[in-house]
PDB file of N, CA and C in Angstrom:
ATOM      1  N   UNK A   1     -33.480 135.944 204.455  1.00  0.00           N
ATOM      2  CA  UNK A   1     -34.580 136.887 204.496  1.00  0.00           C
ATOM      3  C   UNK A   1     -34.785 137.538 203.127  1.00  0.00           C
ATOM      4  N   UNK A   2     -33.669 137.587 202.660  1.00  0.00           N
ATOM      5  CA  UNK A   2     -33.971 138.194 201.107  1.00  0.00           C
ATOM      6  C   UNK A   2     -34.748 137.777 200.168  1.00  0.00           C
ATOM      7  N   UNK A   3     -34.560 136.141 200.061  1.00  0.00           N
ATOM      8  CA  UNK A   3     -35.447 135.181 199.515  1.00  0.00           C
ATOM      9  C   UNK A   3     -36.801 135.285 199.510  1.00  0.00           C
ATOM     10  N   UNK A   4     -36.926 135.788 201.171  1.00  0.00           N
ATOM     11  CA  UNK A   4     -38.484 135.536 201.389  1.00  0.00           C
ATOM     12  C   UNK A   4     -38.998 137.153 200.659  1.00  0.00           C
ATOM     13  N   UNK A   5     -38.202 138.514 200.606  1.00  0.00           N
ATOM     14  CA  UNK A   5     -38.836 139.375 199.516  1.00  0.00           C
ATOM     15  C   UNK A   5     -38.607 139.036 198.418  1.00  0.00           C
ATOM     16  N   UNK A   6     -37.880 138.126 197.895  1.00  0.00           N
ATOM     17  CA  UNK A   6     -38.159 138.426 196.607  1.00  0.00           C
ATOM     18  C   UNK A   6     -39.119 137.015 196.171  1.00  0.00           C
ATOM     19  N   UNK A   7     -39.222 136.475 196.783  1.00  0.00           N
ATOM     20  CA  UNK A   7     -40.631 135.638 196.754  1.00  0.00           C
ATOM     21  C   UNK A   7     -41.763 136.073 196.274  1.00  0.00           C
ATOM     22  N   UNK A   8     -42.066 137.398 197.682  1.00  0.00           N
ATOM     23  CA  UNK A   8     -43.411 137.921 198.117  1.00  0.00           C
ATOM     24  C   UNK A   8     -43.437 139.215 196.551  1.00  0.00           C
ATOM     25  N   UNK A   9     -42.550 139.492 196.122  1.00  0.00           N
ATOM     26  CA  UNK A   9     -42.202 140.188 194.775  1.00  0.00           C
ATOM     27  C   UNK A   9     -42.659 139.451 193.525  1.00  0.00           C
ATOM     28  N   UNK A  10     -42.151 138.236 193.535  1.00  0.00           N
ATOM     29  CA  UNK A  10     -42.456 137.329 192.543  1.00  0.00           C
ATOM     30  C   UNK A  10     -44.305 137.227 192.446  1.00  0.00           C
ATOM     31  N   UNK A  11     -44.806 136.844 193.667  1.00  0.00           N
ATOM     32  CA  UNK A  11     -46.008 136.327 193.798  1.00  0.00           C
ATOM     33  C   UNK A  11     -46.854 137.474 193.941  1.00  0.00           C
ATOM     34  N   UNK A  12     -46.422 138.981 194.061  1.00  0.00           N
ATOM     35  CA  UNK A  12     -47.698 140.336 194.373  1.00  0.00           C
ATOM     36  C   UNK A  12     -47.498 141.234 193.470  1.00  0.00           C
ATOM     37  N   UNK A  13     -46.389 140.910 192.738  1.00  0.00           N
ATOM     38  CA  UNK A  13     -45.704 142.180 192.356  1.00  0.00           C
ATOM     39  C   UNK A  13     -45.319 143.635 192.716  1.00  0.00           C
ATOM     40  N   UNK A  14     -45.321 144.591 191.685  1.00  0.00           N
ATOM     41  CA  UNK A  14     -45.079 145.773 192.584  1.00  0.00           C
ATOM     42  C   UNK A  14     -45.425 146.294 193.708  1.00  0.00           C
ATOM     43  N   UNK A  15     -44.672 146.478 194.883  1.00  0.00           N
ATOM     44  CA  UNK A  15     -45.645 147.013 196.310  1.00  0.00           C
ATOM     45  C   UNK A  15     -44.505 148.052 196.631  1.00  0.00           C
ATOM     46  N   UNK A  16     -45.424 148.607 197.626  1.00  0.00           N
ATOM     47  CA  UNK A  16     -44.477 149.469 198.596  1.00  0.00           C
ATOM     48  C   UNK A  16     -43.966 148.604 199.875  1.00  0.00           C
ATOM     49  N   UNK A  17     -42.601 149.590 200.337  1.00  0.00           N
ATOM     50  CA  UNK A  17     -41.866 149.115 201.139  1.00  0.00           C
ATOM     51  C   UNK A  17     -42.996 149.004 202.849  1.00  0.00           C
ATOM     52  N   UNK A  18     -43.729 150.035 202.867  1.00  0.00           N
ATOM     53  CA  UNK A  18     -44.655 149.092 203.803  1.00  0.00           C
ATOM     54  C   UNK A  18     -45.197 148.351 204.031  1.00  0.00           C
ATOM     55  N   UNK A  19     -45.713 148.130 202.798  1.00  0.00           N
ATOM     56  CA  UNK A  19     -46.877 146.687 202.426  1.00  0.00           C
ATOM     57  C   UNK A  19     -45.768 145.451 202.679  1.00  0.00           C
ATOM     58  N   UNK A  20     -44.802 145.599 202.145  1.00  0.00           N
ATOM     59  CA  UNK A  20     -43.669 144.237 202.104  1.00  0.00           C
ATOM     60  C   UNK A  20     -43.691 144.228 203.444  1.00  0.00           C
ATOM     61  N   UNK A  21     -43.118 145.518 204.701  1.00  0.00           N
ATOM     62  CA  UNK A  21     -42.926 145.123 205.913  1.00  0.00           C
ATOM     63  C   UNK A  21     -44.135 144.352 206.561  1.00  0.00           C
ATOM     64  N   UNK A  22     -45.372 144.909 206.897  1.00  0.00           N
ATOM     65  CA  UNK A  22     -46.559 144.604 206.970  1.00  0.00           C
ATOM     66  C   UNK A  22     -46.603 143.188 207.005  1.00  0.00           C
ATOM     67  N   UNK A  23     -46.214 143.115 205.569  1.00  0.00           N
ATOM     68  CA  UNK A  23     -47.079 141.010 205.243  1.00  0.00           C
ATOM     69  C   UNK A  23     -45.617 140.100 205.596  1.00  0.00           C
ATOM     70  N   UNK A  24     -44.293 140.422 205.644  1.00  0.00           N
ATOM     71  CA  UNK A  24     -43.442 139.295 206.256  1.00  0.00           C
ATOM     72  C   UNK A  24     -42.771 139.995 207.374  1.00  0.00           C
ATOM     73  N   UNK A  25     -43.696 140.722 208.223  1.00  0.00           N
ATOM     74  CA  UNK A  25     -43.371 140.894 209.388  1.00  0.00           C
ATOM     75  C   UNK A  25     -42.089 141.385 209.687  1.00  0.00           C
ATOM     76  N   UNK A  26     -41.885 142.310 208.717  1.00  0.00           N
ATOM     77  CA  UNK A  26     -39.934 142.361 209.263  1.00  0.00           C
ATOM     78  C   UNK A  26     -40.231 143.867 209.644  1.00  0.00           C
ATOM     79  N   UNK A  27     -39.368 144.617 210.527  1.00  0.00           N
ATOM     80  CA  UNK A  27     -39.188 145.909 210.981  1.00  0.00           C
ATOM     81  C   UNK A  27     -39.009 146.391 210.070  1.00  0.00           C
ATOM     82  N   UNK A  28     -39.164 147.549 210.256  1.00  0.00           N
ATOM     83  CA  UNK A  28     -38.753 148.614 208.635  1.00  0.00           C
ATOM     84  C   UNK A  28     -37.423 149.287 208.571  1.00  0.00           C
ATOM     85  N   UNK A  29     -36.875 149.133 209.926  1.00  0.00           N
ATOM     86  CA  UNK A  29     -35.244 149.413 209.290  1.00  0.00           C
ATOM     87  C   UNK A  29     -34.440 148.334 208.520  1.00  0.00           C
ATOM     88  N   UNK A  30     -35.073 147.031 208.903  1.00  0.00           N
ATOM     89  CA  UNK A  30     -34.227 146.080 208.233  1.00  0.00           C
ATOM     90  C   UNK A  30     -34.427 145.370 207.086  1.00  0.00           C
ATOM     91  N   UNK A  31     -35.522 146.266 207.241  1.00  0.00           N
ATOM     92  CA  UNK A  31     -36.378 145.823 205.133  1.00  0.00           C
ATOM     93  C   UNK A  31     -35.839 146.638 204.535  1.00  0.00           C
ATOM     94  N   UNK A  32     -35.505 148.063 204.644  1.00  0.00           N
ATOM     95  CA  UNK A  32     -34.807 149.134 204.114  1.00  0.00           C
ATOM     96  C   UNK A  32     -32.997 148.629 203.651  1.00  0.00           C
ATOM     97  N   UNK A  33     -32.504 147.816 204.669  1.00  0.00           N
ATOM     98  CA  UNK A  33     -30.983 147.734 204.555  1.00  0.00           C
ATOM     99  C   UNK A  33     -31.455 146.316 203.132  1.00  0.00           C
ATOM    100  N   UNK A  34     -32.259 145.749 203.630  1.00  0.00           N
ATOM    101  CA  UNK A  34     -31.928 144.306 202.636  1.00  0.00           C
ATOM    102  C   UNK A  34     -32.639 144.870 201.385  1.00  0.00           C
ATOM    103  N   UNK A  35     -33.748 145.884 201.591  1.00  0.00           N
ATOM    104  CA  UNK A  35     -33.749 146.039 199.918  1.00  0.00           C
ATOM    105  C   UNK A  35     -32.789 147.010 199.212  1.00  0.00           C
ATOM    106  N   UNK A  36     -32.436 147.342 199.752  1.00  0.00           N
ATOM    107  CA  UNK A  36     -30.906 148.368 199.400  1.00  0.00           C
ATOM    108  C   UNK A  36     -29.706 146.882 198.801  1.00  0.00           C
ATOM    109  N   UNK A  37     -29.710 146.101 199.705  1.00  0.00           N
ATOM    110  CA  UNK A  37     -28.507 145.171 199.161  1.00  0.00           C
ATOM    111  C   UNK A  37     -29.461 144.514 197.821  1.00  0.00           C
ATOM    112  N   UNK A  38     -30.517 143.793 197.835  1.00  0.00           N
ATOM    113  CA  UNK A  38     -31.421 143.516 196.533  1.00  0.00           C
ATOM    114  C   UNK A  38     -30.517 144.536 195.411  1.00  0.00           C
ATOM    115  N   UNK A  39     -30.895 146.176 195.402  1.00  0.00           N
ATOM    116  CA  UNK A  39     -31.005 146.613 194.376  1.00  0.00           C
ATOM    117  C   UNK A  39     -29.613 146.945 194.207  1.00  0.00           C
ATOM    118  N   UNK A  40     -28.527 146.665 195.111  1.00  0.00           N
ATOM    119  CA  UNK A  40     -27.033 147.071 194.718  1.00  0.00           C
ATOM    120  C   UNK A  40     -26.903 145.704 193.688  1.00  0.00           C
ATOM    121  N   UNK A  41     -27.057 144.748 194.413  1.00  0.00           N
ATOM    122  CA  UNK A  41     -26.982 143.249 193.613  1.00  0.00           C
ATOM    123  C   UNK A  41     -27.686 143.765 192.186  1.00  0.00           C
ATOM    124  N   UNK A  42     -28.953 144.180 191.957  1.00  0.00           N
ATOM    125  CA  UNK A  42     -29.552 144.089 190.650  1.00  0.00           C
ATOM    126  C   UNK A  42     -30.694 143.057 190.567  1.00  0.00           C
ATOM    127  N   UNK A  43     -31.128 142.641 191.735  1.00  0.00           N
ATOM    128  CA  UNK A  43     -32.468 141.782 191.822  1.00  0.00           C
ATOM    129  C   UNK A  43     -33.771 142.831 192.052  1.00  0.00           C
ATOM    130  N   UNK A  44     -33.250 143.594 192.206  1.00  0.00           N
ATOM    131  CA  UNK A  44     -34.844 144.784 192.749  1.00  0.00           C
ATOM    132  C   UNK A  44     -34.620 146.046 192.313  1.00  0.00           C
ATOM    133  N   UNK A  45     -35.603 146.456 191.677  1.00  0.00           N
ATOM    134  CA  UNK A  45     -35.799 147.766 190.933  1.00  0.00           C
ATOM    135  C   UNK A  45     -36.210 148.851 192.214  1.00  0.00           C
ATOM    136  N   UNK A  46     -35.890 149.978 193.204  1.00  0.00           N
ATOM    137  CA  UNK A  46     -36.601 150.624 193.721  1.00  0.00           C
ATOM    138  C   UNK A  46     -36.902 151.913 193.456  1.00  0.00           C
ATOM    139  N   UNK A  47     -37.678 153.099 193.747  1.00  0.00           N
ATOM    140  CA  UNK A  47     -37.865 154.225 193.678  1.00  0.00           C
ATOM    141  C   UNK A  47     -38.783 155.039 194.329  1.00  0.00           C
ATOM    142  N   UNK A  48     -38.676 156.311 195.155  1.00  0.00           N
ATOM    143  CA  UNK A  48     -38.873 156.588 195.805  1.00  0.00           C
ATOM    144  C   UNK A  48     -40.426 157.025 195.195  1.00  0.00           C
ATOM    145  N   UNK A  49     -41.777 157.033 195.374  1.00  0.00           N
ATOM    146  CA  UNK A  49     -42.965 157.834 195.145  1.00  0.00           C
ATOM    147  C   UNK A  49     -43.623 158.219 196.310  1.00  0.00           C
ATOM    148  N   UNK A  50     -44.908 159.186 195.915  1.00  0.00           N
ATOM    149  CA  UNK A  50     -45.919 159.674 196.970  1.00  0.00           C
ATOM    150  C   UNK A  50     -46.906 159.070 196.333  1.00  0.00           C
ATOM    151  N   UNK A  51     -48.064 158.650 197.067  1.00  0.00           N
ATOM    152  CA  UNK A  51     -49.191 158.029 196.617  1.00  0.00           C
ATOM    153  C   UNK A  51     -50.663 158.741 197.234  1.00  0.00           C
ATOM    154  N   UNK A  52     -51.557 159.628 197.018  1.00  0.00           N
ATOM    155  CA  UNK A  52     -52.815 159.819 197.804  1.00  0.00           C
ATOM    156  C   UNK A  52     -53.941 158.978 197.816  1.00  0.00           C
ATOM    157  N   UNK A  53     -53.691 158.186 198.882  1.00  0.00           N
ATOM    158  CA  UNK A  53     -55.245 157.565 199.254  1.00  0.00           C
ATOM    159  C   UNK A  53     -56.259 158.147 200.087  1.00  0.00           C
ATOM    160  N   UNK A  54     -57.438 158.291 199.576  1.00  0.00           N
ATOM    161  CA  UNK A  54     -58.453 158.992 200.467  1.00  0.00           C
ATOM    162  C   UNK A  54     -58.210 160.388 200.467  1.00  0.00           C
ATOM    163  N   UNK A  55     -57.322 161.039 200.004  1.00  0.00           N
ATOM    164  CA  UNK A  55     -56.496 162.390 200.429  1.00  0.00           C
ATOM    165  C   UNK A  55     -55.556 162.151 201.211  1.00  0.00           C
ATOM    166  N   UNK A  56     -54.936 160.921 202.166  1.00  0.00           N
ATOM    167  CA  UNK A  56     -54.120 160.862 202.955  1.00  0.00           C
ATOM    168  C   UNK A  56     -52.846 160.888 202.255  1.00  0.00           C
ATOM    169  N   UNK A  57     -51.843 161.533 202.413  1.00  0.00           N
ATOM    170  CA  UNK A  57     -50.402 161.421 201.881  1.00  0.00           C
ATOM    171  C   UNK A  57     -49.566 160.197 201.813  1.00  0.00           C
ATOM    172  N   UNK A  58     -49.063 159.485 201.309  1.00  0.00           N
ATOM    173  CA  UNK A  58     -48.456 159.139 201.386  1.00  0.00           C
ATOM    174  C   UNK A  58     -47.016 158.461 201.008  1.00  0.00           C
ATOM    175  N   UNK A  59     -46.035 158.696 201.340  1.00  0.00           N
ATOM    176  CA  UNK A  59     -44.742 158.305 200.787  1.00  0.00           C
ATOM    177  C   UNK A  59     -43.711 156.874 201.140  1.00  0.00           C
ATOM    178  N   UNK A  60     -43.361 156.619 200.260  1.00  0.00           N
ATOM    179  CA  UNK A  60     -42.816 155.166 200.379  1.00  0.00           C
ATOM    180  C   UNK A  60     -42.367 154.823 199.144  1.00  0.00           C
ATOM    181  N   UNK A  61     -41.376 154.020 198.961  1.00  0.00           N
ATOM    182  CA  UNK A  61     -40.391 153.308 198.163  1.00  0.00           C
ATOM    183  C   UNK A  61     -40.860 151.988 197.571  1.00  0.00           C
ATOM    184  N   UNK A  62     -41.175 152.156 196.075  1.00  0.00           N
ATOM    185  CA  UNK A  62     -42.078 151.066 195.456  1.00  0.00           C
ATOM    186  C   UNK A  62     -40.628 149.858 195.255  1.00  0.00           C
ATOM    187  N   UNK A  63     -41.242 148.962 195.122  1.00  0.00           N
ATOM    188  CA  UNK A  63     -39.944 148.140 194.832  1.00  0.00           C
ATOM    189  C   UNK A  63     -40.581 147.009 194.038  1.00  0.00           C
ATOM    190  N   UNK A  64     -39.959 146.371 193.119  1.00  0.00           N
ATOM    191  CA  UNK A  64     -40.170 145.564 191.836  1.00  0.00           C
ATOM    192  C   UNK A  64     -39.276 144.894 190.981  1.00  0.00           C
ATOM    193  N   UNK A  65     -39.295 143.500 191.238  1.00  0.00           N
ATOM    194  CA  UNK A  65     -38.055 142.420 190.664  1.00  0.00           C
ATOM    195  C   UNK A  65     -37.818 143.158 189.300  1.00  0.00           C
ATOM    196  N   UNK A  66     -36.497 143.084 189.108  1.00  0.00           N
ATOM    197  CA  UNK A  66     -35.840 143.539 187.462  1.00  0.00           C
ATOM    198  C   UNK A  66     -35.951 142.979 186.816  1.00  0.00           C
ATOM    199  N   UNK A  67     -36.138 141.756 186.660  1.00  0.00           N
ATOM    200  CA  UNK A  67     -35.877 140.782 185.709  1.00  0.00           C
ATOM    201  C   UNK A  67     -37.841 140.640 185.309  1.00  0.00           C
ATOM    202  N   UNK A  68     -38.741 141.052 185.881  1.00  0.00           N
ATOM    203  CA  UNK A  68     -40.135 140.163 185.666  1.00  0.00           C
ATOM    204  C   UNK A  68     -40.689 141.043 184.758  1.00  0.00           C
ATOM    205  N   UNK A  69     -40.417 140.444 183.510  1.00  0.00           N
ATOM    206  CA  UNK A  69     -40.850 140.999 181.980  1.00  0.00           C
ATOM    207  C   UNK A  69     -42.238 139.931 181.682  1.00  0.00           C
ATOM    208  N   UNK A  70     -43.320 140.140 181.324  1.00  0.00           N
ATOM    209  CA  UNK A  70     -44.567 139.449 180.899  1.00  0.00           C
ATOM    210  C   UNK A  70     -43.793 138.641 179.298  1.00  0.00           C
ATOM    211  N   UNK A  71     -44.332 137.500 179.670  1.00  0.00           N
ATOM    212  CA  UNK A  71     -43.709 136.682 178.100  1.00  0.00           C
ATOM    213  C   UNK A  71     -44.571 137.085 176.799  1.00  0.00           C
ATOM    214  N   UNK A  72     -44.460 137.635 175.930  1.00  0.00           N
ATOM    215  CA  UNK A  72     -45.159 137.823 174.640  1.00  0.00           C
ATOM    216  C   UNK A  72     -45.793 136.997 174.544  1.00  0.00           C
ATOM    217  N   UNK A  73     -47.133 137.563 173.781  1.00  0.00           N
ATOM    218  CA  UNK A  73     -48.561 136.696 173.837  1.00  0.00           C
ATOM    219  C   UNK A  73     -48.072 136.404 172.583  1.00  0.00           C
ATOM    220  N   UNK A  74     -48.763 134.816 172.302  1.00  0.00           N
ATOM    221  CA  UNK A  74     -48.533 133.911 171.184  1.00  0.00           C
ATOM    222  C   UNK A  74     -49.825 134.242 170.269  1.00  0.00           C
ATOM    223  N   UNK A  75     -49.364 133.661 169.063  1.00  0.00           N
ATOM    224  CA  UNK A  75     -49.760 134.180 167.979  1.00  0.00           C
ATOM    225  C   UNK A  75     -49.477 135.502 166.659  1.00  0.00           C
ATOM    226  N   UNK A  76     -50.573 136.019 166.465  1.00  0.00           N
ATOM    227  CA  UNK A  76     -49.834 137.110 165.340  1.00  0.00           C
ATOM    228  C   UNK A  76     -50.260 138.144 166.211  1.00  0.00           C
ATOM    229  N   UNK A  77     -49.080 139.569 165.463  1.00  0.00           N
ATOM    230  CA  UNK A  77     -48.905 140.795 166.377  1.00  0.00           C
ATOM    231  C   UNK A  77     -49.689 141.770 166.171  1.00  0.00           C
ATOM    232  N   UNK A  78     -50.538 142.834 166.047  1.00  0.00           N
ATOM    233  CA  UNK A  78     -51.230 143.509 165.429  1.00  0.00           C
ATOM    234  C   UNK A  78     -50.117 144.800 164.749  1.00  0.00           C
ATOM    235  N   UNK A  79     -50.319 145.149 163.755  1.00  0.00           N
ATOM    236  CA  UNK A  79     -49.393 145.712 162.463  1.00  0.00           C
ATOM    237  C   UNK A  79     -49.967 145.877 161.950  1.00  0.00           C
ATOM    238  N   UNK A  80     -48.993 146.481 160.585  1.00  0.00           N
ATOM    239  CA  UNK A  80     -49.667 146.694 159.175  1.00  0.00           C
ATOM    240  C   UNK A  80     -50.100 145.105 158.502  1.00  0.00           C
ATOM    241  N   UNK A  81     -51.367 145.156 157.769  1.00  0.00           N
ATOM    242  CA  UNK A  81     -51.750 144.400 157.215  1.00  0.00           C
ATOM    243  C   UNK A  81     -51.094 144.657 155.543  1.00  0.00           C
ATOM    244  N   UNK A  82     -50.666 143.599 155.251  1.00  0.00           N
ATOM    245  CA  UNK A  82     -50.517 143.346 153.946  1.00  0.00           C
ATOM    246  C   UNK A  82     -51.722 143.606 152.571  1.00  0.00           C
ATOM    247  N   UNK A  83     -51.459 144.432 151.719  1.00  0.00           N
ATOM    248  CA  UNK A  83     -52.181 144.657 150.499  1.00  0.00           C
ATOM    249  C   UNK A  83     -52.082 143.531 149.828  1.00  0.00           C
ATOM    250  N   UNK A  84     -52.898 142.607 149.326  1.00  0.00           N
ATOM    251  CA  UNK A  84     -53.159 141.645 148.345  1.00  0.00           C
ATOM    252  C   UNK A  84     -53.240 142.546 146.864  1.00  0.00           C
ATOM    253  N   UNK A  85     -53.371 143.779 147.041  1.00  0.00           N
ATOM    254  CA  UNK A  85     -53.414 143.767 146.055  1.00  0.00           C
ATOM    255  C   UNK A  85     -52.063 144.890 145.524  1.00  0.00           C
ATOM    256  N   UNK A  86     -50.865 144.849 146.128  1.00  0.00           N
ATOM    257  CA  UNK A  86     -49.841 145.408 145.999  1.00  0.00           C
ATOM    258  C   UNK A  86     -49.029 144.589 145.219  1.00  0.00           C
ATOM    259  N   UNK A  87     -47.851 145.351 144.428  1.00  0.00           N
ATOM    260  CA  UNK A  87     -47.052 144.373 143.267  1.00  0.00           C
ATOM    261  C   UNK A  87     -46.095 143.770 144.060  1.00  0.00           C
ATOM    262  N   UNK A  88     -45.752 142.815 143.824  1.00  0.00           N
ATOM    263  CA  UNK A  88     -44.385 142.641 144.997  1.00  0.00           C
ATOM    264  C   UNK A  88     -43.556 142.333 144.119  1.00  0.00           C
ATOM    265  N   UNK A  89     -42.932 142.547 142.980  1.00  0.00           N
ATOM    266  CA  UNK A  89     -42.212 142.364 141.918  1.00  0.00           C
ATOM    267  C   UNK A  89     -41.712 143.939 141.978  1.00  0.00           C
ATOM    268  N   UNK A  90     -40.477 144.407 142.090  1.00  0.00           N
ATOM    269  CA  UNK A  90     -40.033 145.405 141.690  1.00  0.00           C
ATOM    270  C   UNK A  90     -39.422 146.496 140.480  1.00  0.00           C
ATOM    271  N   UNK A  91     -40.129 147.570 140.252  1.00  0.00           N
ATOM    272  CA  UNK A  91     -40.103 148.441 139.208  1.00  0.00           C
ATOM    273  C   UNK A  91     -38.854 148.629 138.444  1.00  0.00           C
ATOM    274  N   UNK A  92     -38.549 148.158 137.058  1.00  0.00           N
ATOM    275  CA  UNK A  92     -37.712 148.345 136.246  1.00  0.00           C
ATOM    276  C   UNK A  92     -37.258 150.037 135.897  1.00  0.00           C
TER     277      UNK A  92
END
């Protein structure tokens, strides 16, 4: 069962612990125990937030693979640009 969250993690990214129960159908006490073992292991980042939709309150435990870093975009980085017209020979 763990597999199948950290699947649904891989493929939605960050969600709350309801949304996860919700879409693989698992009860919410036993999504609570397995994402607890996830984040003892070190596969799942969790933390507790409040969120207002509509004005409605709401609280729940975001959860988000540790490891899923975006790969650096290829090419050049934006920085300082180089002076062409700077000495690059150093002052005696």
């Amino acid at each position: 069962m763990n597999a199948s969250i950290l699947k649904y993690l891989r493929t939605n990214g960050e969600q709350l612990d309801a949304d996860i129960s919700l879409a693989l159908d698992i009860p919410m006490t036993q999504l609570k125990t397995q994402v607890a073992e996830l984040s003892a292991s070190g596969d799942v980042i969790c933390c507790k937030v409040t969120r207002f939709i509509d004005g409605k309150k709401i609280e729940g435990t975001s959860c988000r693979l540790s490891c899923d870093l975006p790969a650096p975009a290829r090419g050049r980085k934006p920085g300082v640009k180089k002076d062409p017209n700077a000495d690059t020979k150093f002052p005696e």
